[in-house]
N, C-alpha and C. Protein backbone atom coordinates (compact mmCIF):
# COMPACT_ATOMS: atom_id res chain seq x y z
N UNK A 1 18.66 4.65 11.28
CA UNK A 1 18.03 5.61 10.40
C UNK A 1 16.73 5.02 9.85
N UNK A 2 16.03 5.47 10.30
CA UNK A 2 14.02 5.26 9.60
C UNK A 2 14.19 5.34 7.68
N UNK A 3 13.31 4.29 7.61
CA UNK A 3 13.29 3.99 6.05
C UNK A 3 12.33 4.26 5.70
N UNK A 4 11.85 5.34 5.03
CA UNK A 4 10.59 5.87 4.17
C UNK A 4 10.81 5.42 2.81
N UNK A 5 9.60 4.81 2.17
CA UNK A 5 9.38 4.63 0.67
C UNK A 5 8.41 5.44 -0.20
N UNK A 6 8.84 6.10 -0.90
CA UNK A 6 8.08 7.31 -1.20
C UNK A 6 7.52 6.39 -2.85
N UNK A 7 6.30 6.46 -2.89
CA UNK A 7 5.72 5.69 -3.93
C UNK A 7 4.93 7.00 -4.94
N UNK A 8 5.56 7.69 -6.00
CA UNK A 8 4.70 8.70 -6.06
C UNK A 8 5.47 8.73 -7.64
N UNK A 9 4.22 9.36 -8.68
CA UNK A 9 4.68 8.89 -10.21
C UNK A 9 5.16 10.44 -10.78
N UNK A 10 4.97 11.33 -10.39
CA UNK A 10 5.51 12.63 -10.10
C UNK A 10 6.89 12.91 -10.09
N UNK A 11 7.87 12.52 -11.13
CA UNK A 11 9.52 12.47 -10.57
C UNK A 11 9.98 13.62 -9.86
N UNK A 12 9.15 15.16 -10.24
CA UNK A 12 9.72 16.62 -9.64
C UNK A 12 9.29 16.59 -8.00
N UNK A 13 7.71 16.00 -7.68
CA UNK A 13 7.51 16.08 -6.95
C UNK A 13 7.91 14.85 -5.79
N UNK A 14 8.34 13.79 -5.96
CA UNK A 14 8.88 12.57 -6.07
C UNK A 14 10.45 12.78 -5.32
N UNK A 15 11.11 13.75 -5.91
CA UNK A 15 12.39 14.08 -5.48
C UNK A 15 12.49 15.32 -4.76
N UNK A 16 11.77 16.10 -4.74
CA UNK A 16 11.41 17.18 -3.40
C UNK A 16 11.43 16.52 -2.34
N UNK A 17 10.19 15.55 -2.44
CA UNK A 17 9.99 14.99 -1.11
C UNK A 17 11.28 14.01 -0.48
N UNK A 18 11.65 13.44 -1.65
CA UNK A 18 12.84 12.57 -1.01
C UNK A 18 13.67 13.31 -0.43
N UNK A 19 14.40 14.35 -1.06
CA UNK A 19 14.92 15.45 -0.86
C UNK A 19 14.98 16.34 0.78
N UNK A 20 14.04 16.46 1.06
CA UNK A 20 13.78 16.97 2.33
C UNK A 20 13.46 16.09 3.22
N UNK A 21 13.16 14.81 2.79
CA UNK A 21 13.20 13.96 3.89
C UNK A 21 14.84 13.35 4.34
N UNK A 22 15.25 13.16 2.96
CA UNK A 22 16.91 12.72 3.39
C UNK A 22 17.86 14.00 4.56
N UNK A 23 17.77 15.07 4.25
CA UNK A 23 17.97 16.15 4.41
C UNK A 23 17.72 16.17 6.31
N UNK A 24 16.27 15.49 6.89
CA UNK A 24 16.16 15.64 7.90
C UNK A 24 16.49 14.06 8.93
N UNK A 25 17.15 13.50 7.53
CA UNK A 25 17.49 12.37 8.61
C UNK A 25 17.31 11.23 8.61
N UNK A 26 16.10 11.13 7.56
CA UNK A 26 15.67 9.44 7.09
C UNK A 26 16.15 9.30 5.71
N UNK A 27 16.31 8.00 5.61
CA UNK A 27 16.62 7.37 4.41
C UNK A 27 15.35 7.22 3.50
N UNK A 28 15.19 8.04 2.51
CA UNK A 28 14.18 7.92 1.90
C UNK A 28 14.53 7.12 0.37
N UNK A 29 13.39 6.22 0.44
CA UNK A 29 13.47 5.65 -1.48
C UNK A 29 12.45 5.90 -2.19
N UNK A 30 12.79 6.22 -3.41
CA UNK A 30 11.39 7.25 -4.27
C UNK A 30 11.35 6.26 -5.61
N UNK A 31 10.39 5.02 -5.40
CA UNK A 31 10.02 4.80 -6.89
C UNK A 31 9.04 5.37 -7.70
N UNK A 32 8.63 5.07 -9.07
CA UNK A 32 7.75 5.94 -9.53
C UNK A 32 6.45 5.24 -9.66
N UNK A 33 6.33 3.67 -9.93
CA UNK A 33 4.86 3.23 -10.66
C UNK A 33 4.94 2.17 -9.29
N UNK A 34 3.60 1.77 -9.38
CA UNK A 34 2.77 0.57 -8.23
C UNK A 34 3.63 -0.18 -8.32
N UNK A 35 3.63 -1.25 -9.33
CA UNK A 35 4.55 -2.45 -9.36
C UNK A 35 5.86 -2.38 -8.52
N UNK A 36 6.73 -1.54 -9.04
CA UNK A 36 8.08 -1.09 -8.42
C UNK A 36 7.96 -0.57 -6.72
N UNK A 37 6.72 0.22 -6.49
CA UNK A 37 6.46 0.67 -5.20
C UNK A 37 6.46 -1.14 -3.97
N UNK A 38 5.32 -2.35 -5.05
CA UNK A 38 5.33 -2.76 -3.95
C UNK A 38 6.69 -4.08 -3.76
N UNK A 39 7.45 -3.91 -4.94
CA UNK A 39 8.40 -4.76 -5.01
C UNK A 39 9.38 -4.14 -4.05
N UNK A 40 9.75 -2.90 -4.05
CA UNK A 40 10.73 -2.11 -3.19
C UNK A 40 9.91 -2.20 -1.68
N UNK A 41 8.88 -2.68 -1.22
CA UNK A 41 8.51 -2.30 -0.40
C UNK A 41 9.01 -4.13 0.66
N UNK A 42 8.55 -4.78 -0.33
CA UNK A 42 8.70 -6.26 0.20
C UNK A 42 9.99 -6.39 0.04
N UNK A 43 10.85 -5.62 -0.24
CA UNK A 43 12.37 -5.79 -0.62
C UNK A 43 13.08 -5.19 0.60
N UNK A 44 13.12 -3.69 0.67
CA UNK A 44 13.62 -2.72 1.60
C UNK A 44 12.91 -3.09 3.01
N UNK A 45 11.46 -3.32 3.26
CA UNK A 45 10.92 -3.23 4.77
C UNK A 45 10.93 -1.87 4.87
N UNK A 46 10.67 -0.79 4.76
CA UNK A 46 9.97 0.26 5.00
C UNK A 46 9.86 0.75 6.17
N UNK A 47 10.05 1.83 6.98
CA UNK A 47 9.98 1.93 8.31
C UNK A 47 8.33 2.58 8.24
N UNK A 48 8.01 3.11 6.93
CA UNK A 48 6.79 4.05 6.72
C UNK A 48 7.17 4.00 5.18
N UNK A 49 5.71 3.98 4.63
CA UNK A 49 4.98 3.99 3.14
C UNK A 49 4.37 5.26 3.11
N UNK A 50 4.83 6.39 1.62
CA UNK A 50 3.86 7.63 1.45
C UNK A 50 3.61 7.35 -0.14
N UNK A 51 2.35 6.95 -0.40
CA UNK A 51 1.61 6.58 -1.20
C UNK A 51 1.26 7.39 -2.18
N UNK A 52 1.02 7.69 -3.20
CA UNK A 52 0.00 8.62 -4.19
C UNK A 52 -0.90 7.35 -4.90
N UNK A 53 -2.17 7.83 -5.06
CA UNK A 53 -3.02 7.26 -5.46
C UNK A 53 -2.96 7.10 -6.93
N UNK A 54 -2.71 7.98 -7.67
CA UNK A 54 -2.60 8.00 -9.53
C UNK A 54 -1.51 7.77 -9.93
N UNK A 55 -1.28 6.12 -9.96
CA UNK A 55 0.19 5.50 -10.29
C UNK A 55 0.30 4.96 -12.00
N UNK A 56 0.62 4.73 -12.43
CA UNK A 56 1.09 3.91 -13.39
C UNK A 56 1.39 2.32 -12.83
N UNK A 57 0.99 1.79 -13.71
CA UNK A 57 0.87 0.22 -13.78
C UNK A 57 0.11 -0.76 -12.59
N UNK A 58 0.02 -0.40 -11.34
CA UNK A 58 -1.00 -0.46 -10.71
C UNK A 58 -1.32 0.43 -9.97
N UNK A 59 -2.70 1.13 -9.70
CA UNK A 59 -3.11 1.80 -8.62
C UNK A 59 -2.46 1.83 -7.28
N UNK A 60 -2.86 3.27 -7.09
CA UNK A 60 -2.58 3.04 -5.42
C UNK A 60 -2.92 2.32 -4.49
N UNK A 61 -4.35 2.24 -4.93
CA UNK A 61 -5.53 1.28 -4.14
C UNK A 61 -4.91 0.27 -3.81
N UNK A 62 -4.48 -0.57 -5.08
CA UNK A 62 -4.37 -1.65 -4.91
C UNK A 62 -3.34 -2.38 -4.32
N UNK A 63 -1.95 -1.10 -4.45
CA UNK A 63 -0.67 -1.17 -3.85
C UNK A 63 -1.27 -1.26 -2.41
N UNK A 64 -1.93 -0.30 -1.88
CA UNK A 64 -2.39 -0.58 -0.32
C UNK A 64 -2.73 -1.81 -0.12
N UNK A 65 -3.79 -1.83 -0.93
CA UNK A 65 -4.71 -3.69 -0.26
C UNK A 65 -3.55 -5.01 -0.68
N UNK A 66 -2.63 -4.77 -1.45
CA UNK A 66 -1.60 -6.09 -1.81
C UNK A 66 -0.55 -5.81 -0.94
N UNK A 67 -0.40 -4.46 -0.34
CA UNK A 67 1.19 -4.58 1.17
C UNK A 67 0.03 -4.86 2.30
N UNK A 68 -1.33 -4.64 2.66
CA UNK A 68 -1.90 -5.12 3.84
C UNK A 68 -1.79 -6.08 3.82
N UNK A 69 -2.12 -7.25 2.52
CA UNK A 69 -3.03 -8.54 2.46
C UNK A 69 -1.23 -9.34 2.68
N UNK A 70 -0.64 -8.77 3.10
CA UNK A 70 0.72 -9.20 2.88
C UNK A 70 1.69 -9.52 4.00
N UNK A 71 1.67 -10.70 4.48
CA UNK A 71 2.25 -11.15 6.04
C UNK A 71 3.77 -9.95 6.27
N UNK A 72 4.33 -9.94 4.97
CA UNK A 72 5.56 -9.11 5.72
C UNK A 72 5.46 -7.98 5.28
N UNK A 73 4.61 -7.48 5.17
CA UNK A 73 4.68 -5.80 4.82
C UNK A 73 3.31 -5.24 5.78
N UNK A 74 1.75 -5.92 5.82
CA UNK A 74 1.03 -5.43 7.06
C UNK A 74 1.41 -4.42 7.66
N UNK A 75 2.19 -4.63 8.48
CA UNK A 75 2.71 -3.66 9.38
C UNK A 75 3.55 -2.37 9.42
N UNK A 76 3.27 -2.23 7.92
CA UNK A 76 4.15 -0.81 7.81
C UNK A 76 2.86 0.22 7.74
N UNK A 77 3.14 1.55 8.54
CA UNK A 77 2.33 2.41 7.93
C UNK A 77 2.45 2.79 6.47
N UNK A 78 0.96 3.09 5.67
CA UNK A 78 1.02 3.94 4.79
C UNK A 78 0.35 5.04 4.79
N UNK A 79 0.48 6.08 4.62
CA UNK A 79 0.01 7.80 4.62
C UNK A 79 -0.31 7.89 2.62
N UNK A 80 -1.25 7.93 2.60
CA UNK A 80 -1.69 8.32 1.55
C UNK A 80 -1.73 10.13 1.06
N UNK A 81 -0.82 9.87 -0.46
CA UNK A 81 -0.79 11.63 -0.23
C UNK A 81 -1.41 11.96 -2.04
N UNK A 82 -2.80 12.12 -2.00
CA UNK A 82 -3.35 12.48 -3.34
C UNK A 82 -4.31 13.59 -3.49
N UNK A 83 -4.46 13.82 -5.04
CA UNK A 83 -5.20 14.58 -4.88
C UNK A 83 -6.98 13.79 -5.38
N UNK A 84 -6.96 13.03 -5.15
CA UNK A 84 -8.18 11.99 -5.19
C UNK A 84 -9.31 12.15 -3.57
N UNK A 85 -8.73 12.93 -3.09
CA UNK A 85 -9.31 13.19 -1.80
C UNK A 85 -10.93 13.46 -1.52
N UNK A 86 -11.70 12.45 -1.39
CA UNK A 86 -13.02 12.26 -1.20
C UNK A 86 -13.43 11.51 -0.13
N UNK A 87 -14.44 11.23 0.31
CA UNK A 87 -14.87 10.70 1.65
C UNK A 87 -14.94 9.29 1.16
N UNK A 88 -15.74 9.08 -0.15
CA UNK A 88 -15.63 7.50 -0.51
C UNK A 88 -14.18 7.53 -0.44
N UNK A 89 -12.91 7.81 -0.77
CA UNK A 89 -11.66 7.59 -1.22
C UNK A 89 -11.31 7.56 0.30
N UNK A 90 -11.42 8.08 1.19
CA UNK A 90 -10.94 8.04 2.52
C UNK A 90 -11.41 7.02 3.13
N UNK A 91 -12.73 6.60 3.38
CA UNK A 91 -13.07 5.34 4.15
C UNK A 91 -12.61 4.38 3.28
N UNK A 92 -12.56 4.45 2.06
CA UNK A 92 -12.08 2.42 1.16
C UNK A 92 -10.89 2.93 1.79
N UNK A 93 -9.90 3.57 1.90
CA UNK A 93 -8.78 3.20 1.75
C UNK A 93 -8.14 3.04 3.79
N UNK A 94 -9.22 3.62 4.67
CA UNK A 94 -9.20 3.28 6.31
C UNK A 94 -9.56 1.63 6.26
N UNK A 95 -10.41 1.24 5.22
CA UNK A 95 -10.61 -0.30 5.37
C UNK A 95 -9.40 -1.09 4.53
N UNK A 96 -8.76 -0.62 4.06
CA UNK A 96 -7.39 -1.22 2.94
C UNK A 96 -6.24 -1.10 4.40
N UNK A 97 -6.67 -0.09 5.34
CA UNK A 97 -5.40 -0.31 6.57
C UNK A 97 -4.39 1.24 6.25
N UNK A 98 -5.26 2.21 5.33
CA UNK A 98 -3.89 3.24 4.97
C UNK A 98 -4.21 4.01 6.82
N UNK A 99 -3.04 4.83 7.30
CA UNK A 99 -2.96 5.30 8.76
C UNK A 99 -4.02 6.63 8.47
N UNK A 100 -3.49 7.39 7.18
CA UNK A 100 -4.29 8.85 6.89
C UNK A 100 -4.19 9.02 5.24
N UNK A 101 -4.83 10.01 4.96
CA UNK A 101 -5.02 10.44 3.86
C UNK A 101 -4.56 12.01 3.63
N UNK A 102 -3.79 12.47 3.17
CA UNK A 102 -3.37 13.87 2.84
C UNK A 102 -3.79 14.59 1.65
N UNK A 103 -4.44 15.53 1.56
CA UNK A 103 -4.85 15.86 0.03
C UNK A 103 -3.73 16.87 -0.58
N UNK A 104 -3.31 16.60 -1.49
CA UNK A 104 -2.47 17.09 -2.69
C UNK A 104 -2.92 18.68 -3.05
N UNK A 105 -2.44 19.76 -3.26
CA UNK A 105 -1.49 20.19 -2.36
C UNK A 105 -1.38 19.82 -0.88
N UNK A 106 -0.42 19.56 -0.46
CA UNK A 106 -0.16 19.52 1.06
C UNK A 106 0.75 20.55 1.86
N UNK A 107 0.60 20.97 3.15
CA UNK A 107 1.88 21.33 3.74
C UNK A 107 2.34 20.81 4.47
N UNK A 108 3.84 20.82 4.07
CA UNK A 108 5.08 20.35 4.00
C UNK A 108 4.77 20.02 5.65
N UNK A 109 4.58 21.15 6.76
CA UNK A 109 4.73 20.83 8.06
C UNK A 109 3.75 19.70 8.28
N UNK A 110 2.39 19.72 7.28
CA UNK A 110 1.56 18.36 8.28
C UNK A 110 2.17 17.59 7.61
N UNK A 111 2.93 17.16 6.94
CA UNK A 111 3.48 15.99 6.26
C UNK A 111 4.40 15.28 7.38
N UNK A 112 5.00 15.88 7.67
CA UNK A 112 6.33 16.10 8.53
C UNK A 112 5.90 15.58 9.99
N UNK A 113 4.44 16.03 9.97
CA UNK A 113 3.95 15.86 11.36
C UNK A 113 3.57 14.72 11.62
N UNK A 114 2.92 14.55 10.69
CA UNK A 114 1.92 12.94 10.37
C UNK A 114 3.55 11.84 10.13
N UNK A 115 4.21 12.21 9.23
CA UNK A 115 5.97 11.43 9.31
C UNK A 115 5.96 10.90 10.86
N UNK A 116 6.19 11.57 11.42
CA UNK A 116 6.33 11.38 12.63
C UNK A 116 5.59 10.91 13.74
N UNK A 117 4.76 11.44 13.63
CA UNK A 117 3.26 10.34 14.53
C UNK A 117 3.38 8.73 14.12
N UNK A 118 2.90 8.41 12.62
CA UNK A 118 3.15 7.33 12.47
C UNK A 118 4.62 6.36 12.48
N UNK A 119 5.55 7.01 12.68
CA UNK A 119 6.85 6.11 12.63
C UNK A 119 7.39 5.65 14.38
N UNK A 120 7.46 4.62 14.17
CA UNK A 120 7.89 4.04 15.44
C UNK A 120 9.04 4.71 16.17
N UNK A 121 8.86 4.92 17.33
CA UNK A 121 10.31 5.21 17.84
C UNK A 121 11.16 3.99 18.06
N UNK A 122 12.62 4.70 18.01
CA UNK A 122 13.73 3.63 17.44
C UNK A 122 13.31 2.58 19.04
């Protein structure tokens, strides 16, 4: 079962997503603030990271550039899903290593789609 870490400070929206992702099959974990995102992340191994940019206690940003700069986490995708969605915000964060950027509202199907592109087959 694929391990998604859902990093998003949003608890309603936070548990939707977990919600429908458990629902289709992956094990999803939903913390709420940076800190906790990247401790669960170096903890669990992640099969895939879905990010929000407007965290509590550290940025998203920075959650990206501290799991890249990071021998055992590197290699997980992260999908960035905010509503911070700008072209500066899209290229810093293609050079931080995020796979894509989703802007807030999203639909559910490109979420789902992009889920899947980026996750390894078993």
């Amino acid at each position: 079962m694929k391990k998604i870490l859902i990093v998003e400070d949003s608890k309603k929206t936070g548990l939707v997503l977990k919600e429908v992702l458990d629902k289709m099959g992956y094990n999803a974990i939903l913390v709420n603030d940076g800190v906790q995102g990247i401790a669960t992340a170096r903890r669990e191994k992640p099969d895939l990271i879905l990010l929000d940019l407007l965290l509590p206690k550290v940025s998203g940003f920075d959650v990206c550039l501290t799991l890249k700069k990071d021998n055992a986490t590197r290699n997980i995708p992260i999908i960035i899903i905010s509503t911070m969605y700008t072209q500066e915000n899209i290229d810093k964060l293609k050079v931080y290593g995020a796979v894509n950027f989703l802007k807030k509202p999203y639909q559910l199907e490109d979420l789902l789609k992009e889920i899947k592109r980026n996750l390894p087959d078993e």
